[in-house]
Each structure stands twice: as structure tokens, then as C-alpha cells.
PDB file of N, CA and C in Angstrom:
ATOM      1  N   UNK A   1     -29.639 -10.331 -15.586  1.00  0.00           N
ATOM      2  CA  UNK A   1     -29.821 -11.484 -16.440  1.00  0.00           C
ATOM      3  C   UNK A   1     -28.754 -12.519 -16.086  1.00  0.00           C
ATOM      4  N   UNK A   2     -28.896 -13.757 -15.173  1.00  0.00           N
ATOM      5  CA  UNK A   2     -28.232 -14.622 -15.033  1.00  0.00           C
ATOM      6  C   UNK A   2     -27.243 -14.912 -16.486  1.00  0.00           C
ATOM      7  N   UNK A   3     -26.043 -15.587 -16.189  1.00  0.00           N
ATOM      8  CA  UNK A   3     -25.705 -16.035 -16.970  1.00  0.00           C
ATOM      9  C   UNK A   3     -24.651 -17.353 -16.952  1.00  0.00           C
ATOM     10  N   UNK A   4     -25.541 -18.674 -17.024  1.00  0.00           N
ATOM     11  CA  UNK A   4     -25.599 -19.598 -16.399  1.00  0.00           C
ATOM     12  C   UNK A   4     -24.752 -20.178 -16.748  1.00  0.00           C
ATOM     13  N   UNK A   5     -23.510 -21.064 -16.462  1.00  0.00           N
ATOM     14  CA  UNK A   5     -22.620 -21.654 -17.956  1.00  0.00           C
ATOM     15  C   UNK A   5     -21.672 -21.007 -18.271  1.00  0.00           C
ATOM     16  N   UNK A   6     -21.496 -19.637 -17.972  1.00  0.00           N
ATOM     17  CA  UNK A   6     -20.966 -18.709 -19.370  1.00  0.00           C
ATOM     18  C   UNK A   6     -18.993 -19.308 -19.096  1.00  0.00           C
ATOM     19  N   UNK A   7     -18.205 -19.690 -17.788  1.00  0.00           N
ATOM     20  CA  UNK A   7     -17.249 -20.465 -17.682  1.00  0.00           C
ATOM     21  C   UNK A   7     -17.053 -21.602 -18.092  1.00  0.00           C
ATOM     22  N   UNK A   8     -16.160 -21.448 -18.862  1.00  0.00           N
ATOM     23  CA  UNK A   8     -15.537 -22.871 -19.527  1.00  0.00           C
ATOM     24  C   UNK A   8     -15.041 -23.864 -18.163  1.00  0.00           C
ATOM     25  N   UNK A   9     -14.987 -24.850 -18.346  1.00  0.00           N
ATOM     26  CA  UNK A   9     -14.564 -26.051 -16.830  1.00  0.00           C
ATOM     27  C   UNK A   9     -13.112 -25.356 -16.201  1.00  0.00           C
ATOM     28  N   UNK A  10     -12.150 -25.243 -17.019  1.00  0.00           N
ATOM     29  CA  UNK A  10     -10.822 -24.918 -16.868  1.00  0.00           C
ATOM     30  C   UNK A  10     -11.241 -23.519 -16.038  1.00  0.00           C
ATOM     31  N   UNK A  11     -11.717 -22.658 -16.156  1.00  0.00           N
ATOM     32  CA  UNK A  11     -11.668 -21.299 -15.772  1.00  0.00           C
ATOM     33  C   UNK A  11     -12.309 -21.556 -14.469  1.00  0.00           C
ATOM     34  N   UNK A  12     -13.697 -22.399 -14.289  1.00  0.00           N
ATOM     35  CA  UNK A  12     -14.303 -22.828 -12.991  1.00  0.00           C
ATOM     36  C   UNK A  12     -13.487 -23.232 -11.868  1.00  0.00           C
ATOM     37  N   UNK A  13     -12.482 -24.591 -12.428  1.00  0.00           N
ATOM     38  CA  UNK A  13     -12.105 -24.695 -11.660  1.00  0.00           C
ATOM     39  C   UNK A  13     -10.829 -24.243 -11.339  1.00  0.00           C
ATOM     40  N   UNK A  14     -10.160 -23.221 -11.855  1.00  0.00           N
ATOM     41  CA  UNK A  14      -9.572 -22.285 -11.185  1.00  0.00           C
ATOM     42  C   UNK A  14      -9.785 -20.747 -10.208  1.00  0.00           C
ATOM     43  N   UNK A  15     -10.805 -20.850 -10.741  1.00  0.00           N
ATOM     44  CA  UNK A  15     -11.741 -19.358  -9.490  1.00  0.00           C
ATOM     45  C   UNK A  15     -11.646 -20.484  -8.506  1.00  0.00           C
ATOM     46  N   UNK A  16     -12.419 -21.633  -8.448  1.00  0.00           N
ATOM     47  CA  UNK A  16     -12.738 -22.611  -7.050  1.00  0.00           C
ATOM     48  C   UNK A  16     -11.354 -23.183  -6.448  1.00  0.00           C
ATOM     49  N   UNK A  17     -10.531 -22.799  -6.903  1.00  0.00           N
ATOM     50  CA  UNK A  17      -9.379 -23.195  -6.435  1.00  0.00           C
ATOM     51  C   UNK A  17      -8.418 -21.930  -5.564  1.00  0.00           C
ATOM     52  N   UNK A  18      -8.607 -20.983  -6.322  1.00  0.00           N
ATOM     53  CA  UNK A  18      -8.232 -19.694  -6.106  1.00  0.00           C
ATOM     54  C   UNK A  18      -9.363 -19.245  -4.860  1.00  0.00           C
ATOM     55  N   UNK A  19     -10.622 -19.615  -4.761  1.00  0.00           N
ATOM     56  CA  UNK A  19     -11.578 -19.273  -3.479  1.00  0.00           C
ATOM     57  C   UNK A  19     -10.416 -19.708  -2.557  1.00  0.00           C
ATOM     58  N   UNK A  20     -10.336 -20.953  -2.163  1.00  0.00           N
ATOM     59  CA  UNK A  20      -9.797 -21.551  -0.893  1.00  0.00           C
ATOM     60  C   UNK A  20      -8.704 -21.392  -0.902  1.00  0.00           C
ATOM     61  N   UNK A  21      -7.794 -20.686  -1.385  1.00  0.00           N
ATOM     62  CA  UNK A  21      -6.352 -20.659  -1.383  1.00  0.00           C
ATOM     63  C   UNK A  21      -6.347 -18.720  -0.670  1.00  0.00           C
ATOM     64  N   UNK A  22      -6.955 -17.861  -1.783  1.00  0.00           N
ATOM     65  CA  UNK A  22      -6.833 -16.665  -1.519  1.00  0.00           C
ATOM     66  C   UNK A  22      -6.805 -15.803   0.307  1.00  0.00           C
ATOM     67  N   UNK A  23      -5.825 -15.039   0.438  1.00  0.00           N
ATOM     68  CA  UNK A  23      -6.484 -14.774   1.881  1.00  0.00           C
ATOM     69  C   UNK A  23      -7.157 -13.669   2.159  1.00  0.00           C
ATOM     70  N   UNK A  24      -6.974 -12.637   0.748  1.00  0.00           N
ATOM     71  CA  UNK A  24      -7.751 -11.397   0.687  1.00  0.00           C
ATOM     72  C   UNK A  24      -8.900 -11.637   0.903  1.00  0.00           C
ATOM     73  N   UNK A  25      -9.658 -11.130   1.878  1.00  0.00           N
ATOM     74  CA  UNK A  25     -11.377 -11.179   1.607  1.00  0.00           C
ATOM     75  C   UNK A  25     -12.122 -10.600   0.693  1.00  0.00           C
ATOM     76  N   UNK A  26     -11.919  -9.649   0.320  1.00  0.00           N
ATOM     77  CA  UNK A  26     -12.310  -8.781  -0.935  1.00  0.00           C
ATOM     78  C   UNK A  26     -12.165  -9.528  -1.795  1.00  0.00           C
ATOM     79  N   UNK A  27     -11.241 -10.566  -2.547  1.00  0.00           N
ATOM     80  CA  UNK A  27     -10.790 -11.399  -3.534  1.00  0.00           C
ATOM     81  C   UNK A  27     -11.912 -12.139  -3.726  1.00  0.00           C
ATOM     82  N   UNK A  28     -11.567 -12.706  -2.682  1.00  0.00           N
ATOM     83  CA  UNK A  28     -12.489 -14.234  -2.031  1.00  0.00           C
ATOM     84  C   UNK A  28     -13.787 -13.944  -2.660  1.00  0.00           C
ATOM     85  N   UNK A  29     -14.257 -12.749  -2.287  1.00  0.00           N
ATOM     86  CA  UNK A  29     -16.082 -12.196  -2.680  1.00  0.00           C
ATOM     87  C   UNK A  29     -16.136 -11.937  -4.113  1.00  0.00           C
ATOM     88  N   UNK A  30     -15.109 -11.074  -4.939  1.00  0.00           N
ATOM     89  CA  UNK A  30     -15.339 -11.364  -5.758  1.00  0.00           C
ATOM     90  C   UNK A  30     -14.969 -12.575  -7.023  1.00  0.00           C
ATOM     91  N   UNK A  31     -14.664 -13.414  -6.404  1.00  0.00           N
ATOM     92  CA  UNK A  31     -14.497 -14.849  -6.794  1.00  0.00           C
ATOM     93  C   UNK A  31     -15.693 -15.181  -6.741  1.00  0.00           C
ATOM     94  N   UNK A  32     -16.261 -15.192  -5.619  1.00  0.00           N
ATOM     95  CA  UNK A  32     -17.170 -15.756  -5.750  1.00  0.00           C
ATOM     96  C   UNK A  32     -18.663 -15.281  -6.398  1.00  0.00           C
ATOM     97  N   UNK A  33     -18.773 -14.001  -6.835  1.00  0.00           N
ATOM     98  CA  UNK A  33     -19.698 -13.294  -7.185  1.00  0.00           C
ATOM     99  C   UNK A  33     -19.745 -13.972  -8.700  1.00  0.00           C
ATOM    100  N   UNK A  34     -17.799 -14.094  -9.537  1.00  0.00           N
ATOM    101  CA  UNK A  34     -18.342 -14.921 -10.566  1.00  0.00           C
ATOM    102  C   UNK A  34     -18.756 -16.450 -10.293  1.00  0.00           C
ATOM    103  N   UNK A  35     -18.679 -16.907  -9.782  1.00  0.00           N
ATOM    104  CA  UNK A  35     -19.252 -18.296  -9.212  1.00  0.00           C
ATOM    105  C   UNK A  35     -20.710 -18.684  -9.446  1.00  0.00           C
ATOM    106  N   UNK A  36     -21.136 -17.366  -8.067  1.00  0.00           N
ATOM    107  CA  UNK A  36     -22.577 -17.468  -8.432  1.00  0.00           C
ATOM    108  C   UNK A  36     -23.558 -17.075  -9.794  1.00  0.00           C
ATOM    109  N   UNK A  37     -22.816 -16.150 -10.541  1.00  0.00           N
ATOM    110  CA  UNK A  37     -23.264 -15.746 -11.381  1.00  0.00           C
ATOM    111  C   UNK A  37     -22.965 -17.183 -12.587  1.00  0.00           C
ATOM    112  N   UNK A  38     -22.011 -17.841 -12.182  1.00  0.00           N
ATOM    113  CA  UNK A  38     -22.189 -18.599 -13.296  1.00  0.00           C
ATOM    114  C   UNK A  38     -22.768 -20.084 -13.226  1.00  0.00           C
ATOM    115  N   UNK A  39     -23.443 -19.661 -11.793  1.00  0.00           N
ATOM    116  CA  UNK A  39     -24.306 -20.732 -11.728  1.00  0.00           C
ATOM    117  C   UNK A  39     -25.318 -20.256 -11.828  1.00  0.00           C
ATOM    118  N   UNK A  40     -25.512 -19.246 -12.031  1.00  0.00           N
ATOM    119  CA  UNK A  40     -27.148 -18.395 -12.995  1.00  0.00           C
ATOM    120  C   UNK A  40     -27.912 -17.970 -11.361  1.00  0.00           C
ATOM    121  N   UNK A  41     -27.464 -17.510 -11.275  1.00  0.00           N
ATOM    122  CA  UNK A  41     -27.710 -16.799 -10.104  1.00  0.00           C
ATOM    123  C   UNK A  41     -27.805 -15.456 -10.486  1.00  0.00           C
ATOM    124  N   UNK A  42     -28.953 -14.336  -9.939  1.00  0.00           N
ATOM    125  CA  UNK A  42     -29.226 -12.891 -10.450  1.00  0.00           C
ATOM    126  C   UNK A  42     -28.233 -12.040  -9.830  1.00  0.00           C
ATOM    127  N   UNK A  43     -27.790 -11.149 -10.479  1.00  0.00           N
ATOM    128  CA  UNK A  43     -27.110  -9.794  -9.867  1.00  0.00           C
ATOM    129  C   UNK A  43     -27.899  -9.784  -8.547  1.00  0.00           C
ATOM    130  N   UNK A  44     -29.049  -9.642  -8.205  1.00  0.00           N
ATOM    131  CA  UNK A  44     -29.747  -9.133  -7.235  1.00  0.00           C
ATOM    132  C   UNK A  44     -29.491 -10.123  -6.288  1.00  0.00           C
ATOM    133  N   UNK A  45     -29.921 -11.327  -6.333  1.00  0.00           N
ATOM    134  CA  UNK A  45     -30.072 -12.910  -5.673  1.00  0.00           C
ATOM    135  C   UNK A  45     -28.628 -12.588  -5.085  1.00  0.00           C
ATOM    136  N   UNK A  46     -26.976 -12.456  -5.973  1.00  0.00           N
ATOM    137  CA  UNK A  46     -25.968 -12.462  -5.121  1.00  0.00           C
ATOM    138  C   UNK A  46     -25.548 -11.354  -4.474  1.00  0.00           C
ATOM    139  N   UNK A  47     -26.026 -10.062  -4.473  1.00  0.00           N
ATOM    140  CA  UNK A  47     -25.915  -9.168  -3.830  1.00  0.00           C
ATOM    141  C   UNK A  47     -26.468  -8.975  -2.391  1.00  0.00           C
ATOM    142  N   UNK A  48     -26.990  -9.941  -2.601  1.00  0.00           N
ATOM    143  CA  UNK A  48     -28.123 -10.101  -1.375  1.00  0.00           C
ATOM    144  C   UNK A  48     -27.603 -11.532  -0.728  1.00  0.00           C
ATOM    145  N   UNK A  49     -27.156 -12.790  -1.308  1.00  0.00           N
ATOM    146  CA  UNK A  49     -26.660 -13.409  -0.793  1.00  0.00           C
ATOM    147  C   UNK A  49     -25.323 -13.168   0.074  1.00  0.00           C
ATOM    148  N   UNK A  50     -24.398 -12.320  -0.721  1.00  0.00           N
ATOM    149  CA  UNK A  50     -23.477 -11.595  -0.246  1.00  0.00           C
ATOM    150  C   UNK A  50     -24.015 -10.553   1.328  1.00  0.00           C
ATOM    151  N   UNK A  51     -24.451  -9.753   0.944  1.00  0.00           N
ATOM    152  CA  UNK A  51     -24.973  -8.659   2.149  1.00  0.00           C
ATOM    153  C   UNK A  51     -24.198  -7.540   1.521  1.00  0.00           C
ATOM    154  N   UNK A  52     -23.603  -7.917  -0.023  1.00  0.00           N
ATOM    155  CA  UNK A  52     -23.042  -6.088  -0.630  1.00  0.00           C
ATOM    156  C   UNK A  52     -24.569  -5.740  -1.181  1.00  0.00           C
ATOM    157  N   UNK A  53     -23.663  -4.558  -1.916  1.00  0.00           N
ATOM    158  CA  UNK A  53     -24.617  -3.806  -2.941  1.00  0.00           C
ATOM    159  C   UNK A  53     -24.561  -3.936  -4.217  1.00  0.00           C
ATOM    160  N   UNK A  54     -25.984  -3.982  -4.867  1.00  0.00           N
ATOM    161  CA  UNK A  54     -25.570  -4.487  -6.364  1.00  0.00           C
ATOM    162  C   UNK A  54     -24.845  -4.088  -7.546  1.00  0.00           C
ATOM    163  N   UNK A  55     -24.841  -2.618  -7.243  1.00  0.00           N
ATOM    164  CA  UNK A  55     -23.714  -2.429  -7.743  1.00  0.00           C
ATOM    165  C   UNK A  55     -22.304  -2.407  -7.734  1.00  0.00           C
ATOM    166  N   UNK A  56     -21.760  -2.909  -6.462  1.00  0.00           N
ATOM    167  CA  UNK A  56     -20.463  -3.524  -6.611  1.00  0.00           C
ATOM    168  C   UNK A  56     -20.338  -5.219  -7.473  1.00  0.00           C
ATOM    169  N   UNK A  57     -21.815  -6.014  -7.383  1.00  0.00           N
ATOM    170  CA  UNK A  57     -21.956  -7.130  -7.984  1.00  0.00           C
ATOM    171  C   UNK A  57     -22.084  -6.596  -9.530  1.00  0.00           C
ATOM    172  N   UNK A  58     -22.445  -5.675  -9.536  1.00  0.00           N
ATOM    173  CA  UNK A  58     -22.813  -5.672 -11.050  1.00  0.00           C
ATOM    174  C   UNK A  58     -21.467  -4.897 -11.758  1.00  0.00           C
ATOM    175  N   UNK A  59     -20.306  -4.668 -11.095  1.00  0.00           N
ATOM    176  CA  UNK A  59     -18.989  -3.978 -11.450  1.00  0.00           C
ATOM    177  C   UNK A  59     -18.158  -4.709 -11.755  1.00  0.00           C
ATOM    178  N   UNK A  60     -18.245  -5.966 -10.926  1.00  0.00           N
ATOM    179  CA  UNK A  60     -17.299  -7.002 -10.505  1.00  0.00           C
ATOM    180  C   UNK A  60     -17.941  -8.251 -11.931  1.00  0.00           C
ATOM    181  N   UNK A  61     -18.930  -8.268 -11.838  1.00  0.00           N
ATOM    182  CA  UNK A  61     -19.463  -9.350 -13.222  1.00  0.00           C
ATOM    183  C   UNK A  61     -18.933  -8.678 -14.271  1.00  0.00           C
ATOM    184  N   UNK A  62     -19.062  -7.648 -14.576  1.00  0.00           N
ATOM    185  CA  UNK A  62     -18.376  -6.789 -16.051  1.00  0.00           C
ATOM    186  C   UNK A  62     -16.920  -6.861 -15.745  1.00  0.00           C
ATOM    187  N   UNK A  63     -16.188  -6.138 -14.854  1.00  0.00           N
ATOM    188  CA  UNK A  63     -14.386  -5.972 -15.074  1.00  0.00           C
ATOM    189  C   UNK A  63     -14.099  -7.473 -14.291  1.00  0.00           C
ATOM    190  N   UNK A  64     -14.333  -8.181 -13.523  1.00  0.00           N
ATOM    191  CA  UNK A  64     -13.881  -9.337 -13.513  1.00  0.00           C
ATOM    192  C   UNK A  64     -13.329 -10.447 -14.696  1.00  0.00           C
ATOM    193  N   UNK A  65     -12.042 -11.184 -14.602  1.00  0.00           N
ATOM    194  CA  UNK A  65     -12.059 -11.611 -15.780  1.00  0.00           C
ATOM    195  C   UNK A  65     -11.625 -13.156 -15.088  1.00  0.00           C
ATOM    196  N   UNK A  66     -12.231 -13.944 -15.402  1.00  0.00           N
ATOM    197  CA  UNK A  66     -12.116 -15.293 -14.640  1.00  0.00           C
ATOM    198  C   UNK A  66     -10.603 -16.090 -15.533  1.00  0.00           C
ATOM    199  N   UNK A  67     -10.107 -15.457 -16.170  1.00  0.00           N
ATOM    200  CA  UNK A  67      -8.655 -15.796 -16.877  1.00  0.00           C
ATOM    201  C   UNK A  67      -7.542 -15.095 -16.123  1.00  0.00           C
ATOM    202  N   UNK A  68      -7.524 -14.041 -15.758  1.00  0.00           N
ATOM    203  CA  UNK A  68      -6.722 -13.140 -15.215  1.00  0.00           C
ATOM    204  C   UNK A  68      -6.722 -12.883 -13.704  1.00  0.00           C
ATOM    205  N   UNK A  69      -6.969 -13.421 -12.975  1.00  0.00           N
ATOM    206  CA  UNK A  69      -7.493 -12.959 -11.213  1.00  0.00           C
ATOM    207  C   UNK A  69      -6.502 -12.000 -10.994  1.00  0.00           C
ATOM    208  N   UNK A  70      -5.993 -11.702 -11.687  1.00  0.00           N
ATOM    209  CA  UNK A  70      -4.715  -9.913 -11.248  1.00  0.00           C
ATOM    210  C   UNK A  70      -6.443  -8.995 -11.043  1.00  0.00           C
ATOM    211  N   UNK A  71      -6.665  -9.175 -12.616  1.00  0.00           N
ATOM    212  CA  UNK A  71      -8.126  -8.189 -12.038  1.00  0.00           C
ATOM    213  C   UNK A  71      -9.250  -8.111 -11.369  1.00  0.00           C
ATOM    214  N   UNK A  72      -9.157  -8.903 -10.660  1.00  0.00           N
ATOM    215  CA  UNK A  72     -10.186  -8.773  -9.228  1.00  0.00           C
ATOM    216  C   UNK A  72      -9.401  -7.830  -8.430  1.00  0.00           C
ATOM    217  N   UNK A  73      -8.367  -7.724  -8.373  1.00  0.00           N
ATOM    218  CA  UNK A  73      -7.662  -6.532  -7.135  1.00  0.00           C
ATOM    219  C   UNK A  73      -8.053  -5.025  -7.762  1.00  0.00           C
ATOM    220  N   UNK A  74      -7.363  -4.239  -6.870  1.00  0.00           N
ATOM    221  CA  UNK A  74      -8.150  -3.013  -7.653  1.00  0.00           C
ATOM    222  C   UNK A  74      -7.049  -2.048  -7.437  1.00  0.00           C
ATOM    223  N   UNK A  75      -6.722  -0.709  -7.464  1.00  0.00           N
ATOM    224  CA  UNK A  75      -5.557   0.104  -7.412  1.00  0.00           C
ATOM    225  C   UNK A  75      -5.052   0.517  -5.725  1.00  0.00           C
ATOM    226  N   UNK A  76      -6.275   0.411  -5.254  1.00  0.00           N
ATOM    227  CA  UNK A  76      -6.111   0.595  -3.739  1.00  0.00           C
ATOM    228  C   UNK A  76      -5.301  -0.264  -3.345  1.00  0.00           C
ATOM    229  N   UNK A  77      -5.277  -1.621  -3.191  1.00  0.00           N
ATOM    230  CA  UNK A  77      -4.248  -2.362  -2.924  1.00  0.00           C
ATOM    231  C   UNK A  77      -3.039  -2.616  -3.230  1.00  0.00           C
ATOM    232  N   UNK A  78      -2.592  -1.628  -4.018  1.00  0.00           N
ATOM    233  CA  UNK A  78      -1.377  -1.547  -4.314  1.00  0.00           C
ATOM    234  C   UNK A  78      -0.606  -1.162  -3.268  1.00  0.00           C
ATOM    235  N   UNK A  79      -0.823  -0.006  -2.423  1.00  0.00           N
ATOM    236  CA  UNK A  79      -0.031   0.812  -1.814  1.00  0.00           C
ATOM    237  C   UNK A  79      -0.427   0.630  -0.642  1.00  0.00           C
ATOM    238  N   UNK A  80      -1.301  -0.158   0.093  1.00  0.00           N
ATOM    239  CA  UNK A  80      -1.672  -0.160   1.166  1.00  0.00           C
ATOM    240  C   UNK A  80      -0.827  -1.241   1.989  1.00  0.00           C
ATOM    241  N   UNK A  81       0.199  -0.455   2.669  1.00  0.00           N
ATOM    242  CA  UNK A  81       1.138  -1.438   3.481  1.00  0.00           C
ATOM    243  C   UNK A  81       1.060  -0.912   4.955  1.00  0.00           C
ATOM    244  N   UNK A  82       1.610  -2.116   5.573  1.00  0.00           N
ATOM    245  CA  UNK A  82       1.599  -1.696   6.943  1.00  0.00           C
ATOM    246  C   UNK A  82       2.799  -0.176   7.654  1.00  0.00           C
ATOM    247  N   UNK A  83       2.363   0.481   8.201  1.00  0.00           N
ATOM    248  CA  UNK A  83       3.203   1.470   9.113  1.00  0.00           C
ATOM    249  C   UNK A  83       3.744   0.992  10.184  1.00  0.00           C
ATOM    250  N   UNK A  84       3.502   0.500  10.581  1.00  0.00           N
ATOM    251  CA  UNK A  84       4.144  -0.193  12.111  1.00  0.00           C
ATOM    252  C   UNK A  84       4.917  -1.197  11.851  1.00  0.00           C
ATOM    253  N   UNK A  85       6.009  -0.886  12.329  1.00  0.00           N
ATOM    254  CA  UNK A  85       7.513  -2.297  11.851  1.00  0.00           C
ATOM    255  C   UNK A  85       6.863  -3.203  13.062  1.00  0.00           C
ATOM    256  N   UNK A  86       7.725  -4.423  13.063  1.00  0.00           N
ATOM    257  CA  UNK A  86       7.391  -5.117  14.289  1.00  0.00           C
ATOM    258  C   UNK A  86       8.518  -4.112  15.230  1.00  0.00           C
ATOM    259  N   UNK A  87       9.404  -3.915  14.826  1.00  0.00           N
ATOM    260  CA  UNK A  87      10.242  -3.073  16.518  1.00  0.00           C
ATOM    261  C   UNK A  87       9.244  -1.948  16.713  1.00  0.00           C
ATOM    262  N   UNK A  88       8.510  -1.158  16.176  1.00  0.00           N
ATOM    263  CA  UNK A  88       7.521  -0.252  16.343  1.00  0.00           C
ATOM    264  C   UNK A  88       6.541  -0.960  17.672  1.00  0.00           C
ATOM    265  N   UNK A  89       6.415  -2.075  17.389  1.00  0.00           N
ATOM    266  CA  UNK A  89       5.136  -2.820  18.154  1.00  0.00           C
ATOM    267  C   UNK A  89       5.786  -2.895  19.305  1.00  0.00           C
ATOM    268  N   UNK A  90       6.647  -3.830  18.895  1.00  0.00           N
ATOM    269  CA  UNK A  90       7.574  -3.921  20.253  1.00  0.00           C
ATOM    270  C   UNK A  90       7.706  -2.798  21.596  1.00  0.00           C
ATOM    271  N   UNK A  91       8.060  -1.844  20.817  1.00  0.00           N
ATOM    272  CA  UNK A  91       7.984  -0.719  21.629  1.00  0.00           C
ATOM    273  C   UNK A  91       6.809  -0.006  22.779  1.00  0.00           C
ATOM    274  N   UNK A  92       6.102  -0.034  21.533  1.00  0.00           N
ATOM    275  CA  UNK A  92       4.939   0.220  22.060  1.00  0.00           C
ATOM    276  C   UNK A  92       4.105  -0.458  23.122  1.00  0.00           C
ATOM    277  N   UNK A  93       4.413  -1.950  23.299  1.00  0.00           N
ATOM    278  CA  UNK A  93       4.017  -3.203  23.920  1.00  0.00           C
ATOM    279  C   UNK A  93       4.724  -2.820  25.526  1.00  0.00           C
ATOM    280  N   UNK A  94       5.796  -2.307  25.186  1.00  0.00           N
ATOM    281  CA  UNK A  94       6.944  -2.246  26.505  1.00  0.00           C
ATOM    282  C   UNK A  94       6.508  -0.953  27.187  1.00  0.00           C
ATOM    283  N   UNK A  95       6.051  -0.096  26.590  1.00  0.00           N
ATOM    284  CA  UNK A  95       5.647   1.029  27.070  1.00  0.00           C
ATOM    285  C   UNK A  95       4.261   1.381  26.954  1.00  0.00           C
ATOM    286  N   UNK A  96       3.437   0.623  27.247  1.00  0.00           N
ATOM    287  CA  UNK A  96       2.114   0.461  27.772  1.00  0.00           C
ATOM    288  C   UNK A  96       2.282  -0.093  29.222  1.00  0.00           C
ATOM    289  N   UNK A  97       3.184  -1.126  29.298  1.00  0.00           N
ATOM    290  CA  UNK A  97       3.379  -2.209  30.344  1.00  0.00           C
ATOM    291  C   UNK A  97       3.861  -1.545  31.297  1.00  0.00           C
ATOM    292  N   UNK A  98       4.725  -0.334  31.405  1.00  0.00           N
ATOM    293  CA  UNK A  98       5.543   0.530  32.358  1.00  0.00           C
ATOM    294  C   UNK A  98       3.838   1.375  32.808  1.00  0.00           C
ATOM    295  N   UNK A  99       4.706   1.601  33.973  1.00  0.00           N
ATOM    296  CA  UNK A  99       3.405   2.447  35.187  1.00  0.00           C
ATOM    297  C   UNK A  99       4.099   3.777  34.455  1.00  0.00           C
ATOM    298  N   UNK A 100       2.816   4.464  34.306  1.00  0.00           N
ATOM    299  CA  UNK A 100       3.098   6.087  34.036  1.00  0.00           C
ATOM    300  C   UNK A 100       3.398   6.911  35.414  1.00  0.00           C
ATOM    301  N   UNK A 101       4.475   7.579  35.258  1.00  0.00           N
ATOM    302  CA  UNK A 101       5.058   8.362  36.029  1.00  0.00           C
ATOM    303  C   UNK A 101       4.060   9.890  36.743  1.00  0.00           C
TER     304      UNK A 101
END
């Protein structure tokens, strides 16, 4: 059931502001899932516009909160940091480049 409107102006145009700023892609999508939805667009219509599944559209319309964008992230991203220092890389870069013995 579309729900066309249901953002106040202030909240709109902070998701649309938060689209083009964000660099998470995951964010980004579900930004925009409330977007479309609140331009009355169907669960189905943006799931499909997207290329997800509707039930990640239909997860993201319920716990999404277009006041709070903390909750578009999810617990996974908490802890997911990189392993490789840059001197790690480094290393590794230098010793690819050497002829194996």
C-alpha cells in the first residue's frame, strides 16, 4: 500500500540531502526506498526498481525512520573494519614485485 505524502517537507528534504552526501551504498538504497515510497510508489514497483527483494523493501519502510538516519545502518556495520594497515599493503606490493626465488 503506497504511502504517498506520509514525509513532512523538513524530513524530505533531509533524506534528499543525505542521498547525495552519503557514501555507504547500502544507506544510499535505503534512503531511497523511503523516497520512493513516499512518492507512493508500491513495495513491489521499488523492489523492482531497485533490483532487491521485497522484503528487504518491506523491512526498511517499517524500521527506517526518516528522523533518525542512525537507523538505516544496521549492527553489521559496526565492526566491519579494514585488516590490512596501509604498511600491510605496502608490503605486500614490494613483494609481489620481487622475482620468486
Amino acid at each position: 500500500m503506497p504511502a504517498k505524502g506520509y514525509l513532512k517537507p523538513e524530513q524530505k528534504e533531509k533524506l534528499q540531502k543525505a542521498l547525495k552526501e552519503e557514501e555507504n551504498a547500502e544507506i544510499r538504497e535505503r534512503i531511497l526506498i523511503l523516497l520512493l515510497l513516499d512518492d507512493g510508489k508500491t513495495q513491489e514497483a521499488i523492489a523492482k526498481f531497485l533490483g532487491c527483494g521485497k522484503k528487504k523493501v518491506s523491512y526498511w519502510c517499517v524500521h527506517g525512520d526518516a528522523d533518525n538516519l542512525e537507523s538505516l545502518k544496521d549492527k553489521r556495520m559496526e565492526g566491519n573494519h579494514k585488516k590490512a594497515t596501509p604498511e600491510y599493503i605496502e608490503l605486500l606490493l614490494e613483494t609481489v614485485d620481487k622475482e620468486p626465488k
